[in-house]
PDB file of N, CA and C in Angstrom:
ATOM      1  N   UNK A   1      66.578  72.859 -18.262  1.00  0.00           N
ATOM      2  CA  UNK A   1      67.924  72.437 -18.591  1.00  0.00           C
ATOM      3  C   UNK A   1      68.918  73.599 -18.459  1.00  0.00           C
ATOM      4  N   UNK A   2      68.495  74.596 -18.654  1.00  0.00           N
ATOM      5  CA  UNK A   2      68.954  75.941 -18.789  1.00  0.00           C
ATOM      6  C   UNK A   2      69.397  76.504 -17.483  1.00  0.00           C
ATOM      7  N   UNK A   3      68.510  75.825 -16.342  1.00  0.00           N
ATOM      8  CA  UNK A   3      68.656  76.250 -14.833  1.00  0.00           C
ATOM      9  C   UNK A   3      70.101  75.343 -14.131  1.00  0.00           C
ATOM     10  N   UNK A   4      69.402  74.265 -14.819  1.00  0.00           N
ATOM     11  CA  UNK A   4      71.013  73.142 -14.698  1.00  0.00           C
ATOM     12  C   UNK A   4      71.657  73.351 -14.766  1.00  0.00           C
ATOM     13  N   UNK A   5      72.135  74.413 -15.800  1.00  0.00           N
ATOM     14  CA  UNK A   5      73.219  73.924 -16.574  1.00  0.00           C
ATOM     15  C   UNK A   5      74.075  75.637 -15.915  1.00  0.00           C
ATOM     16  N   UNK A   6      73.549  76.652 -15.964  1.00  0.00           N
ATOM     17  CA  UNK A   6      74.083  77.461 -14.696  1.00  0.00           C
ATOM     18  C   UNK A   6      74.200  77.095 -13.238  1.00  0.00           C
ATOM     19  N   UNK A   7      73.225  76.436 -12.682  1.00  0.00           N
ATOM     20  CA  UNK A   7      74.246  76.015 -11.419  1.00  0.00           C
ATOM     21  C   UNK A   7      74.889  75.101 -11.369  1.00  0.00           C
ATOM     22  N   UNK A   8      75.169  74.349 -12.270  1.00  0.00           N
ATOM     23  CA  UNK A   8      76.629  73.749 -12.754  1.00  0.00           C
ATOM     24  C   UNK A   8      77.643  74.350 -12.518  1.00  0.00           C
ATOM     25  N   UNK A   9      77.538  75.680 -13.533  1.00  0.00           N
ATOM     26  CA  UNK A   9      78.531  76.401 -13.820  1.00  0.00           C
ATOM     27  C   UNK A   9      78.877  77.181 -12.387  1.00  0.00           C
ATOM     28  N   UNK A  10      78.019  77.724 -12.463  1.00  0.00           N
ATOM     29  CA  UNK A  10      78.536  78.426 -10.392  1.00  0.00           C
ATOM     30  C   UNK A  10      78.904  77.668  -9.481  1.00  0.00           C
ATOM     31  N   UNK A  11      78.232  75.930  -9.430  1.00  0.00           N
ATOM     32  CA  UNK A  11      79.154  74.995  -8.752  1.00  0.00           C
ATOM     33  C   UNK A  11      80.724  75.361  -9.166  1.00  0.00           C
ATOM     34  N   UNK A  12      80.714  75.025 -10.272  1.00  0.00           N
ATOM     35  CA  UNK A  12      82.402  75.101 -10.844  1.00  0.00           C
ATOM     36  C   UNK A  12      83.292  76.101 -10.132  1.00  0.00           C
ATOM     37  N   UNK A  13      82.448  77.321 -10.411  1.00  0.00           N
ATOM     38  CA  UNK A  13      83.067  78.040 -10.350  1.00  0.00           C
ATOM     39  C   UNK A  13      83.576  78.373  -8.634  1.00  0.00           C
ATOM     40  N   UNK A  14      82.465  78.217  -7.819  1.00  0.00           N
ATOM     41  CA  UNK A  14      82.704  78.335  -6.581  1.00  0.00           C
ATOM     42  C   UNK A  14      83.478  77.294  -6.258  1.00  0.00           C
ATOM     43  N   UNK A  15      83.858  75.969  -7.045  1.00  0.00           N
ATOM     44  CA  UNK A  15      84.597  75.404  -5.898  1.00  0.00           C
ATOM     45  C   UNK A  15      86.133  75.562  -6.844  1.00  0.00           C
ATOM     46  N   UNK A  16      86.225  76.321  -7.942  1.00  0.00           N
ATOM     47  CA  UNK A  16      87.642  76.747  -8.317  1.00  0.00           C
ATOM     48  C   UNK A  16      88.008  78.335  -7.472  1.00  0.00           C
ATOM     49  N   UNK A  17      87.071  78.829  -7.198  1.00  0.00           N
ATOM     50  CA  UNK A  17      87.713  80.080  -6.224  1.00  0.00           C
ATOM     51  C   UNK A  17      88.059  79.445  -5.054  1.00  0.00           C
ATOM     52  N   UNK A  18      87.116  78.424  -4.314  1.00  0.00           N
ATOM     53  CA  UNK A  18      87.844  77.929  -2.655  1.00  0.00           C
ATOM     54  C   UNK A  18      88.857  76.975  -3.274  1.00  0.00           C
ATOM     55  N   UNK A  19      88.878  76.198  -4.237  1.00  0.00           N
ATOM     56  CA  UNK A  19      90.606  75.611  -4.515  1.00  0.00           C
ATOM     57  C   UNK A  19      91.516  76.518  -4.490  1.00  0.00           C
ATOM     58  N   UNK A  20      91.194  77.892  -5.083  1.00  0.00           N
ATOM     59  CA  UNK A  20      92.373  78.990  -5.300  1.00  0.00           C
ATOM     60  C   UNK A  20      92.868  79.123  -3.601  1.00  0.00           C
ATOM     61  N   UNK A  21      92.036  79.625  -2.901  1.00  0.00           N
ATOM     62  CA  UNK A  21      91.592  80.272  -1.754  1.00  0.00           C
ATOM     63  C   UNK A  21      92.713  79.102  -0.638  1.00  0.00           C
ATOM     64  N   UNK A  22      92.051  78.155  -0.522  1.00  0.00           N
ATOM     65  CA  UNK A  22      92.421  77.027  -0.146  1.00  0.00           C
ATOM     66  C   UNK A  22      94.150  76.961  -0.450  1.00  0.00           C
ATOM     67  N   UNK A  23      94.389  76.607  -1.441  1.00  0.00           N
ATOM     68  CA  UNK A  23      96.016  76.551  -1.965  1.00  0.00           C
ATOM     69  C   UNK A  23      96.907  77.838  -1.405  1.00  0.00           C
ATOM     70  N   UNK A  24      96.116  78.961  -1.393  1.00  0.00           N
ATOM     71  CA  UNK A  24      97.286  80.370  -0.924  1.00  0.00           C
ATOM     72  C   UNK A  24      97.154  80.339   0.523  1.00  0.00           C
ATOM     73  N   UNK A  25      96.089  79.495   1.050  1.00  0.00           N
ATOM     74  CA  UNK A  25      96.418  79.502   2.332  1.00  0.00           C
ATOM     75  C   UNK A  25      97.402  78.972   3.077  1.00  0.00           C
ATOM     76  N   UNK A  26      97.592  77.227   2.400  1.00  0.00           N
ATOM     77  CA  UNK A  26      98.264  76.235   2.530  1.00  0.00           C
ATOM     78  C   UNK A  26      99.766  76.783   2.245  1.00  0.00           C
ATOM     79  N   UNK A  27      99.682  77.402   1.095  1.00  0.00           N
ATOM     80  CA  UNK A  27     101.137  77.851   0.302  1.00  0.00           C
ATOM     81  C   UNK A  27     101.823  79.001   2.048  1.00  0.00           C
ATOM     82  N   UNK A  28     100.869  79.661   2.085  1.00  0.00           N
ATOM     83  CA  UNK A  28     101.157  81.113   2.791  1.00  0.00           C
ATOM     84  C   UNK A  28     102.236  80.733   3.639  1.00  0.00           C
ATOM     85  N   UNK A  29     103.056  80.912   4.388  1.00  0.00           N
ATOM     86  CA  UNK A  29     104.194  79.791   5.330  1.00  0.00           C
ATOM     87  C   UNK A  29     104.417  81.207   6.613  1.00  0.00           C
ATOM     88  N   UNK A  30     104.149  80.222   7.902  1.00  0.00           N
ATOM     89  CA  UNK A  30     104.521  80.827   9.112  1.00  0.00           C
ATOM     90  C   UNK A  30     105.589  81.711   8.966  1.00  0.00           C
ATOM     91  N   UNK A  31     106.176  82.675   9.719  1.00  0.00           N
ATOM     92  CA  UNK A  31     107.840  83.428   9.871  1.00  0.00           C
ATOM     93  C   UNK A  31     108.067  82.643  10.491  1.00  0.00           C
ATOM     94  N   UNK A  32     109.686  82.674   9.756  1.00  0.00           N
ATOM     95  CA  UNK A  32     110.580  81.614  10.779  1.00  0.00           C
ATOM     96  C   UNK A  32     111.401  82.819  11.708  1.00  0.00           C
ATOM     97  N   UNK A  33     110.607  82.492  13.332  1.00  0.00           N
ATOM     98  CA  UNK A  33     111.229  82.983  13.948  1.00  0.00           C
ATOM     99  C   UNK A  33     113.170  83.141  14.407  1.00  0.00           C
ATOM    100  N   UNK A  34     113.171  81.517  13.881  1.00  0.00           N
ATOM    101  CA  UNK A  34     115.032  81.412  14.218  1.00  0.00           C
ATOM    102  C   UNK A  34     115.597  82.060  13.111  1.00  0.00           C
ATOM    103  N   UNK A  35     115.020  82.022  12.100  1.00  0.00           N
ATOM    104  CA  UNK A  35     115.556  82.708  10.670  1.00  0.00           C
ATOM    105  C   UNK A  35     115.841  83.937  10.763  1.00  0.00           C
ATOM    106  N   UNK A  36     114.354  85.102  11.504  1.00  0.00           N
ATOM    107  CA  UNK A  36     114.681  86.344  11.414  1.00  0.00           C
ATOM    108  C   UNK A  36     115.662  86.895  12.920  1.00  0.00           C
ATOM    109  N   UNK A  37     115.277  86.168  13.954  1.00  0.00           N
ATOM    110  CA  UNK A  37     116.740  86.161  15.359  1.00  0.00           C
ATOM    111  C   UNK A  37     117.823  86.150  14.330  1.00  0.00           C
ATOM    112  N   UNK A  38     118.255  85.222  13.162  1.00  0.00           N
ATOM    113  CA  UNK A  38     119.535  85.348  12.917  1.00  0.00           C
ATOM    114  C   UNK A  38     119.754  86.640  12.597  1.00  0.00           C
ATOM    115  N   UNK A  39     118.541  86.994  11.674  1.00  0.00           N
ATOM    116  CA  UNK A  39     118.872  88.208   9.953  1.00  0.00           C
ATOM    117  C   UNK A  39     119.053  89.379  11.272  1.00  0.00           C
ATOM    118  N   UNK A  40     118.316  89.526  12.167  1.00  0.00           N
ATOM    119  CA  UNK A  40     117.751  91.491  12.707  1.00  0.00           C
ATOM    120  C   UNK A  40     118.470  91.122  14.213  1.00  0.00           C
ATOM    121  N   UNK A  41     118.560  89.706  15.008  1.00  0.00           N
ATOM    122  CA  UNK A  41     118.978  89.908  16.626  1.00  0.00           C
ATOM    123  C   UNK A  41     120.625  89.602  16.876  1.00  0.00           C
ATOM    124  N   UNK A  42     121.217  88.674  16.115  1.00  0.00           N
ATOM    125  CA  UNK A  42     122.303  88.043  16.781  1.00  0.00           C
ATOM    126  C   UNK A  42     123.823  88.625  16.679  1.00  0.00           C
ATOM    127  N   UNK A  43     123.717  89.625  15.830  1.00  0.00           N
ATOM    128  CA  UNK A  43     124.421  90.423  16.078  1.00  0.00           C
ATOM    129  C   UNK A  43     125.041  91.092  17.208  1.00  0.00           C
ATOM    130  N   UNK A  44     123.903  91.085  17.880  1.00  0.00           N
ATOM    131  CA  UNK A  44     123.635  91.742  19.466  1.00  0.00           C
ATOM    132  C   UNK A  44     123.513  90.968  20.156  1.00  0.00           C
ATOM    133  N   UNK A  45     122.697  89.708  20.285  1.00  0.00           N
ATOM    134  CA  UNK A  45     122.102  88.856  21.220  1.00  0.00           C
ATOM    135  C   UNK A  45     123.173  87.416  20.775  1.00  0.00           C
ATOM    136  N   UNK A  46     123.973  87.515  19.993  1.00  0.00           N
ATOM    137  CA  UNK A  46     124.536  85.795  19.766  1.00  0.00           C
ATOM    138  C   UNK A  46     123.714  84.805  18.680  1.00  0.00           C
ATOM    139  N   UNK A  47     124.524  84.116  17.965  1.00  0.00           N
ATOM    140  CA  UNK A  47     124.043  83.194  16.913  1.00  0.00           C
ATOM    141  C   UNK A  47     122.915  82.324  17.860  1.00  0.00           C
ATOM    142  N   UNK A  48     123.839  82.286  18.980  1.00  0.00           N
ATOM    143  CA  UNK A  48     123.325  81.197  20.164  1.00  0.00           C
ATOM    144  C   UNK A  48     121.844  81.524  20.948  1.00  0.00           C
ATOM    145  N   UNK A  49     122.056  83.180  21.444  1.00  0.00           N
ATOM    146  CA  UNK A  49     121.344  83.897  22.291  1.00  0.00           C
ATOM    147  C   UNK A  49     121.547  84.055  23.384  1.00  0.00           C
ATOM    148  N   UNK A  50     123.133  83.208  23.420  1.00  0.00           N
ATOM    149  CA  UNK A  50     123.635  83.756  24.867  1.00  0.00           C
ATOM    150  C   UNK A  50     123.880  85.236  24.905  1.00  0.00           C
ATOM    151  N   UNK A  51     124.156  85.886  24.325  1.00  0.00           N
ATOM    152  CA  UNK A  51     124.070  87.386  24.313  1.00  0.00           C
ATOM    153  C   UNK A  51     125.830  87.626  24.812  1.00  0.00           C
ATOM    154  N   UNK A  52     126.414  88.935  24.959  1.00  0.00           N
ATOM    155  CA  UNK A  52     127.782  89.671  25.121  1.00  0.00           C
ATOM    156  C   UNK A  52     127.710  90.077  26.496  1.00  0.00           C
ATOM    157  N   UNK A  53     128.487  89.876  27.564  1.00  0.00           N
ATOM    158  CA  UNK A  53     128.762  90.655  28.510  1.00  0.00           C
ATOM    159  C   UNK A  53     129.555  91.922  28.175  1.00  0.00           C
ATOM    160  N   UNK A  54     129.748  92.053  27.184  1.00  0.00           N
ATOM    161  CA  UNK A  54     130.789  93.119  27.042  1.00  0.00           C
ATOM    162  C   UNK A  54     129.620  94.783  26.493  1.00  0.00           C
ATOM    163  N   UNK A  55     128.330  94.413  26.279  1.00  0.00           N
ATOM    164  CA  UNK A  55     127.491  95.324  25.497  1.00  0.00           C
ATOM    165  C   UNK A  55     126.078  95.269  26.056  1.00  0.00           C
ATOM    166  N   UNK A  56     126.422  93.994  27.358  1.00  0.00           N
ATOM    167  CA  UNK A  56     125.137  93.807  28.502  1.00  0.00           C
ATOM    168  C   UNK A  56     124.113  93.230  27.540  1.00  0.00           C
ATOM    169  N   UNK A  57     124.117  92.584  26.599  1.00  0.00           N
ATOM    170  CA  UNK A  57     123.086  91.719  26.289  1.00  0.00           C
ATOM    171  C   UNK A  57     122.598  90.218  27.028  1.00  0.00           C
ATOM    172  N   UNK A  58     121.637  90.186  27.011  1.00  0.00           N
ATOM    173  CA  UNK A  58     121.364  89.278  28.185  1.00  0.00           C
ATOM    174  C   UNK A  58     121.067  87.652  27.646  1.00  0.00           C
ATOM    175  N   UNK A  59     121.406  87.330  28.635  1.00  0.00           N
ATOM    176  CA  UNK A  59     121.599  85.630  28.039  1.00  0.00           C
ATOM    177  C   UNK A  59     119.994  84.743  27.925  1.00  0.00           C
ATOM    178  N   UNK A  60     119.616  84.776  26.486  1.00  0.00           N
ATOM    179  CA  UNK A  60     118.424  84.135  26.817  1.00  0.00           C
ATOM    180  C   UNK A  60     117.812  82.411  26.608  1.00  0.00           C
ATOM    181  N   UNK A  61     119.401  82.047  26.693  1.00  0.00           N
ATOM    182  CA  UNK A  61     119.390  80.538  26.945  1.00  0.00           C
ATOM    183  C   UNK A  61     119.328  80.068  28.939  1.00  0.00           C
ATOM    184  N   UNK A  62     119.525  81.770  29.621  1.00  0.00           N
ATOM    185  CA  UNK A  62     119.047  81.091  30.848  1.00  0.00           C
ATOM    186  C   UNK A  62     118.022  81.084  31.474  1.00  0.00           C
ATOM    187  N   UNK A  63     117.174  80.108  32.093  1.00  0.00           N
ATOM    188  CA  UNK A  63     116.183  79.822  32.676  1.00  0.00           C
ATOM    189  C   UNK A  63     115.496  80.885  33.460  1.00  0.00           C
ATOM    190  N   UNK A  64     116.699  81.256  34.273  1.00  0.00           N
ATOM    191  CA  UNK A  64     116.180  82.506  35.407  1.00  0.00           C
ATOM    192  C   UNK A  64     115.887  83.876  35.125  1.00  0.00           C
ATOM    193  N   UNK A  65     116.715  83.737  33.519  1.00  0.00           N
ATOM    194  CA  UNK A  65     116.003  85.081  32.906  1.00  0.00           C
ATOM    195  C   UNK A  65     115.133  85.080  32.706  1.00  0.00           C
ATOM    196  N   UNK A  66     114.705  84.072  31.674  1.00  0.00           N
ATOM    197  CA  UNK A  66     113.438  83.714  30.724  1.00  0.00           C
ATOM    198  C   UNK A  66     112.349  83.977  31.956  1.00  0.00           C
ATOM    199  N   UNK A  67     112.651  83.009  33.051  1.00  0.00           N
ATOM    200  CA  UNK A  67     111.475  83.431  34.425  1.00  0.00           C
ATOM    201  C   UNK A  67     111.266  84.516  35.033  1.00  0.00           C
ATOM    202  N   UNK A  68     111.602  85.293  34.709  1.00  0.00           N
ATOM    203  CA  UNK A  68     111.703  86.620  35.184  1.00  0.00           C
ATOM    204  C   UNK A  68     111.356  87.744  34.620  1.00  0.00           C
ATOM    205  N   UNK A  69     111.260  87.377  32.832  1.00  0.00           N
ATOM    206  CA  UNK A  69     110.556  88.581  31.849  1.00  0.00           C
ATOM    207  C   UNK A  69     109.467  87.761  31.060  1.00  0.00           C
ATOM    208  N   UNK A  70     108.316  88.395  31.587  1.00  0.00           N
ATOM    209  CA  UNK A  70     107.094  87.538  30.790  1.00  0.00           C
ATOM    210  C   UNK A  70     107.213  88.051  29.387  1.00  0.00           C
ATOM    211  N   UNK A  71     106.481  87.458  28.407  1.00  0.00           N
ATOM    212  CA  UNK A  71     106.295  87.859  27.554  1.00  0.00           C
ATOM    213  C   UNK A  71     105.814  89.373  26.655  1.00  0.00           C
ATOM    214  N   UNK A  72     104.879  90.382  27.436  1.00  0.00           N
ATOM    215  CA  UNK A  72     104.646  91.501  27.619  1.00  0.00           C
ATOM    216  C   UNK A  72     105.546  92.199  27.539  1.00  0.00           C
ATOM    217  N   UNK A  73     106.720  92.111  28.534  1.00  0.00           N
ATOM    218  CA  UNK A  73     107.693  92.689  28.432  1.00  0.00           C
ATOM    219  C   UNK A  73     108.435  92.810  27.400  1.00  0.00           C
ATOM    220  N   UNK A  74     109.097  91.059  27.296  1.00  0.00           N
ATOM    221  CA  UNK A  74     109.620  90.649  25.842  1.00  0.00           C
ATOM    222  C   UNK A  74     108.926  91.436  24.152  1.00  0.00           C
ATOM    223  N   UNK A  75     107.476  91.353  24.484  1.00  0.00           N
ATOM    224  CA  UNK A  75     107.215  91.771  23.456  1.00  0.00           C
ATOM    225  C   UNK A  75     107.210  93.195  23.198  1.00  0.00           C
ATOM    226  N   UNK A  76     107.440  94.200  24.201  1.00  0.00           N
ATOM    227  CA  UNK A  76     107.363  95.684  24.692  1.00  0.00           C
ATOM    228  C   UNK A  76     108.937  95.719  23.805  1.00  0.00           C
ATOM    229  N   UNK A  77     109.886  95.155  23.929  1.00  0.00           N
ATOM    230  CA  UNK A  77     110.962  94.617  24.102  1.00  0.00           C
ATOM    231  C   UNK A  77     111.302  95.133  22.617  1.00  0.00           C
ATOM    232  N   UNK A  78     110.860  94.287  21.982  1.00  0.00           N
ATOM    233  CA  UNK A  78     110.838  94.132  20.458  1.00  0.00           C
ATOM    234  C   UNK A  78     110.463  94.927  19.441  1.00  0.00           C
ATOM    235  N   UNK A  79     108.593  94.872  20.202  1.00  0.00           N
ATOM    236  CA  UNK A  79     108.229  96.237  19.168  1.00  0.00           C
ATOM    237  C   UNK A  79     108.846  97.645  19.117  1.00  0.00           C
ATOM    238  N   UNK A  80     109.171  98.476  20.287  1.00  0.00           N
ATOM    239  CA  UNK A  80     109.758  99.725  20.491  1.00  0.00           C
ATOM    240  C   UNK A  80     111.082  99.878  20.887  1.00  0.00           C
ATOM    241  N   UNK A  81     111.677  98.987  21.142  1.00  0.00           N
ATOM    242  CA  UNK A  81     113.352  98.957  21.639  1.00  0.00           C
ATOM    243  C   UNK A  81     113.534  99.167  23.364  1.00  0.00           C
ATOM    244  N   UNK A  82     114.778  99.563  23.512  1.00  0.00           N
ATOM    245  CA  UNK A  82     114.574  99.700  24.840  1.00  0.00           C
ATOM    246  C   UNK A  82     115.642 101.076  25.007  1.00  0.00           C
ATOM    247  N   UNK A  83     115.049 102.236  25.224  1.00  0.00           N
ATOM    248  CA  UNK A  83     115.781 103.343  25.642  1.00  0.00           C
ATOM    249  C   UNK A  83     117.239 103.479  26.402  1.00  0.00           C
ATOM    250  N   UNK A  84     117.669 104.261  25.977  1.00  0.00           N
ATOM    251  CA  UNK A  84     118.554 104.180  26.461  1.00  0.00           C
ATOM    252  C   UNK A  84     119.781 102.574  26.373  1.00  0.00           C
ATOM    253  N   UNK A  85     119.494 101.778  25.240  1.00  0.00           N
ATOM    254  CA  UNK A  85     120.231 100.873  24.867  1.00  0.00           C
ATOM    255  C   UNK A  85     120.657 100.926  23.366  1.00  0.00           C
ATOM    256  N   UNK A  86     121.335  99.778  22.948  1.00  0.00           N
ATOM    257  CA  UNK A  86     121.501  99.729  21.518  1.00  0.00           C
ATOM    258  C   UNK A  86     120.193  99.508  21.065  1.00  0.00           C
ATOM    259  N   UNK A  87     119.258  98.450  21.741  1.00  0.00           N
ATOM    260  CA  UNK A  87     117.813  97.435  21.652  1.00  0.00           C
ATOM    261  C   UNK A  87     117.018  98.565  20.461  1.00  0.00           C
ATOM    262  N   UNK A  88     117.213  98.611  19.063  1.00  0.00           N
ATOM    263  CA  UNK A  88     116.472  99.288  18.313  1.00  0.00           C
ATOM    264  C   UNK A  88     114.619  98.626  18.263  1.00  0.00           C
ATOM    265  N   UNK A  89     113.794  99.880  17.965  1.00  0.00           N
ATOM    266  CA  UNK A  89     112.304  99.044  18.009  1.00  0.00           C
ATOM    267  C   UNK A  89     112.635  98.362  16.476  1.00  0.00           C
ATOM    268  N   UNK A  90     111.477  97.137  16.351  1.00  0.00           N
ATOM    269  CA  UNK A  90     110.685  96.822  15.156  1.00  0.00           C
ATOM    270  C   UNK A  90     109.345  96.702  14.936  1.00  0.00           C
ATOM    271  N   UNK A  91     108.897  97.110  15.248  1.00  0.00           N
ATOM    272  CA  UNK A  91     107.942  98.101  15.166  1.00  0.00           C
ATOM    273  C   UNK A  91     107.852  98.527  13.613  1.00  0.00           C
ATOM    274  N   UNK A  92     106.954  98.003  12.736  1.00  0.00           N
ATOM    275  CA  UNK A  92     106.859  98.942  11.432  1.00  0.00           C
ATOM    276  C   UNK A  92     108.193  98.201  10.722  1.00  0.00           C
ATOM    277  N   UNK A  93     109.237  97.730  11.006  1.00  0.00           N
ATOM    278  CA  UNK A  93     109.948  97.106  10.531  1.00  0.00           C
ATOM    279  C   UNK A  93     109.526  95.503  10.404  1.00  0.00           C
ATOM    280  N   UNK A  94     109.146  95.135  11.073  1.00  0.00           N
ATOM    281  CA  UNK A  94     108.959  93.785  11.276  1.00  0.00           C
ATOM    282  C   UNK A  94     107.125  93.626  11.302  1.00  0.00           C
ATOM    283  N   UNK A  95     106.240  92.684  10.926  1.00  0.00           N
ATOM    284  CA  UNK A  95     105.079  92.383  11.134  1.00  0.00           C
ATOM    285  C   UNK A  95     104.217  91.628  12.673  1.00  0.00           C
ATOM    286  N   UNK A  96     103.657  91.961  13.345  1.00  0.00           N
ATOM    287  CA  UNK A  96     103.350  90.966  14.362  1.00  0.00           C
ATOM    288  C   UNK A  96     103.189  89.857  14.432  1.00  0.00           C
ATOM    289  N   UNK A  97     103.267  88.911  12.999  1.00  0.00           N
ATOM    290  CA  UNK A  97     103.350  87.598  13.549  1.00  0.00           C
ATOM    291  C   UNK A  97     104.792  87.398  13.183  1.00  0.00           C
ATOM    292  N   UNK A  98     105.627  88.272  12.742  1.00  0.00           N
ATOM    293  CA  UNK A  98     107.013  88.377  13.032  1.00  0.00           C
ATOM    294  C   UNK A  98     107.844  88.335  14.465  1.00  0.00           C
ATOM    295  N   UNK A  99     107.160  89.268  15.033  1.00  0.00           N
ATOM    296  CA  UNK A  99     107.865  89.307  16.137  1.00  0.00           C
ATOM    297  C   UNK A  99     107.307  88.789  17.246  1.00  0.00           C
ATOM    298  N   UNK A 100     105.812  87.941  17.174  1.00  0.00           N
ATOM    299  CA  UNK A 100     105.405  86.392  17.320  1.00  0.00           C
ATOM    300  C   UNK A 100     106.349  85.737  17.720  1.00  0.00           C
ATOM    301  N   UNK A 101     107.092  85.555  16.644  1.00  0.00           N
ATOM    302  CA  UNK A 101     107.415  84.138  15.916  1.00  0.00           C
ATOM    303  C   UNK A 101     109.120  84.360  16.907  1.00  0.00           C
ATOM    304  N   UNK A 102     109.775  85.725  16.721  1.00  0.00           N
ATOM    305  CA  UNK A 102     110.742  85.734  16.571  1.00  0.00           C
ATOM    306  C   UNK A 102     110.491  85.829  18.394  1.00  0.00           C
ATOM    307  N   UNK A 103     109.643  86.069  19.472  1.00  0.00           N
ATOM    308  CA  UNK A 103     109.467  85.950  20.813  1.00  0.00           C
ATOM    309  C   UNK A 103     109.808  84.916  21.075  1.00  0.00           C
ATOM    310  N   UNK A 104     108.979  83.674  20.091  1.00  0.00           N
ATOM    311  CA  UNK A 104     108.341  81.990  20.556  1.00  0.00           C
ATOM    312  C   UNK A 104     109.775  81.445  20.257  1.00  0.00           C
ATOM    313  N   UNK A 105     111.081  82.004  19.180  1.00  0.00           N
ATOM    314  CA  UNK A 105     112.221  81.294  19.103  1.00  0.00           C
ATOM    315  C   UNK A 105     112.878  81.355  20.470  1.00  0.00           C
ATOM    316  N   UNK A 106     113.081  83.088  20.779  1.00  0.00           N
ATOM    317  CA  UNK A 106     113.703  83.381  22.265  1.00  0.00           C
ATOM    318  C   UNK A 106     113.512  82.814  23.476  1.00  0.00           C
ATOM    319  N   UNK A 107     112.428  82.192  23.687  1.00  0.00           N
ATOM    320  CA  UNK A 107     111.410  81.416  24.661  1.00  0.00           C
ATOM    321  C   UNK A 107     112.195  79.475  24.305  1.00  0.00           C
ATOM    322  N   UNK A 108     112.155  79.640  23.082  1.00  0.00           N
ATOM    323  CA  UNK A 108     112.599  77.998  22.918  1.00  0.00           C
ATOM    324  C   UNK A 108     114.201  78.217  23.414  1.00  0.00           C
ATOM    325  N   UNK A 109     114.734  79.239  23.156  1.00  0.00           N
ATOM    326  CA  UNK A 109     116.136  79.222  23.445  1.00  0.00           C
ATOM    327  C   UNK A 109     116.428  78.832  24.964  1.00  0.00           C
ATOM    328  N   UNK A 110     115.600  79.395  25.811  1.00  0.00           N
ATOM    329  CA  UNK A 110     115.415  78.865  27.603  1.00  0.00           C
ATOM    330  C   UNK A 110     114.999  77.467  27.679  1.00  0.00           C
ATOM    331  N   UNK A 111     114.801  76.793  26.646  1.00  0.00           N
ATOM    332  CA  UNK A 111     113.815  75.243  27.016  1.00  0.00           C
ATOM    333  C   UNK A 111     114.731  74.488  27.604  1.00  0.00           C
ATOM    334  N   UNK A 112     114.130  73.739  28.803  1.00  0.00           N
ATOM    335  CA  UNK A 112     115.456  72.671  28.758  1.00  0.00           C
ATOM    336  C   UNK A 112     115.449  71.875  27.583  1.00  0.00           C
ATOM    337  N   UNK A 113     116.837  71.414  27.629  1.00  0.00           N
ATOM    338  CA  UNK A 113     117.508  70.638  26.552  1.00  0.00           C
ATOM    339  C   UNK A 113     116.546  69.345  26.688  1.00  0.00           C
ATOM    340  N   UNK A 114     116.340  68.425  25.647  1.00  0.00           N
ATOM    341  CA  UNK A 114     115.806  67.085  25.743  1.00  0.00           C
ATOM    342  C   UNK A 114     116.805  66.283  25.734  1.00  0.00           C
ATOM    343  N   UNK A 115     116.735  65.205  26.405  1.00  0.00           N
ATOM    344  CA  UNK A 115     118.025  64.483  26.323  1.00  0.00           C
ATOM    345  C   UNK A 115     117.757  63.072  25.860  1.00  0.00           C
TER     346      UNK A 115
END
C-alpha cells in the first residue's frame, strides 16, 4: 500500500511540473515583429517601410527590392548594421528570434496586397 501510495504521489507530482512546464510554454508569446519595426526601425525606414529618399533608406514595400536581397543579407543587415550608414547593428540589443521576427515583418511588407 505503501508502494501505491508513493507512486501516486510522483504521478501527481510529475504531471503538476509538465502542467507548470506546459502553461509557460503556451503563456511564452512569439516577438511581434511589426511591433519592434515600429519601436527600433521606422524612424529610418517609415511607419510604412517605404523608407526616405532624402537619407537613402530603401523602400521595402517594393517587390524588386525584396527580390534582390535574400534574407542573409537582410539578416547581416540587422544584426551588425551597415557601415558606413546610419543602419545601427542589433546585435546584443535585440534577441534572434527578434530579429527573426522583425526580418519575416520586412518580407510581409513586399507581399502582394490580397485583394
Amino acid at each position: 500500500m505503501k508502494r501505491f501510495r508513493s507512486l501516486a504521489l510522483m504521478l501527481i507530482a510529475a504531471g503538476a511540473i509538465a502542467y507548470t512546464v506546459l502553461v509557460s510554454f503556451a503563456a511564452a508569446k512569439k516577438p511581434d515583429g511589426a511591433g519592434i519595426f515600429r519601436e527600433k526601425c521606422s524612424m529610418c525606414h517609415g511607419i510604412d517601410g517605404k523608407g526616405y529618399a532624402a537619407i537613402k533608406t530603401p523602400d521595402f514595400t517594393d517587390p524588386k527590392w525584396q527580390a534582390a536581397h535574400p534574407d542573409k543579407e537582410l539578416m547581416n543587415a540587422i544584426e551588425n548594421g551597415m557601415p558606413g550608414t546610419a543602419m545601427v547593428a542589433f546585435k546584443g540589443k535585440l534577441d534572434q528570434q527578434e530579429m527573426t521576427a522583425v526580418l519575416k515583418y520586412i518580407r510581409s511588407l513586399g507581399a502582394p496586397k490580397k485583394k
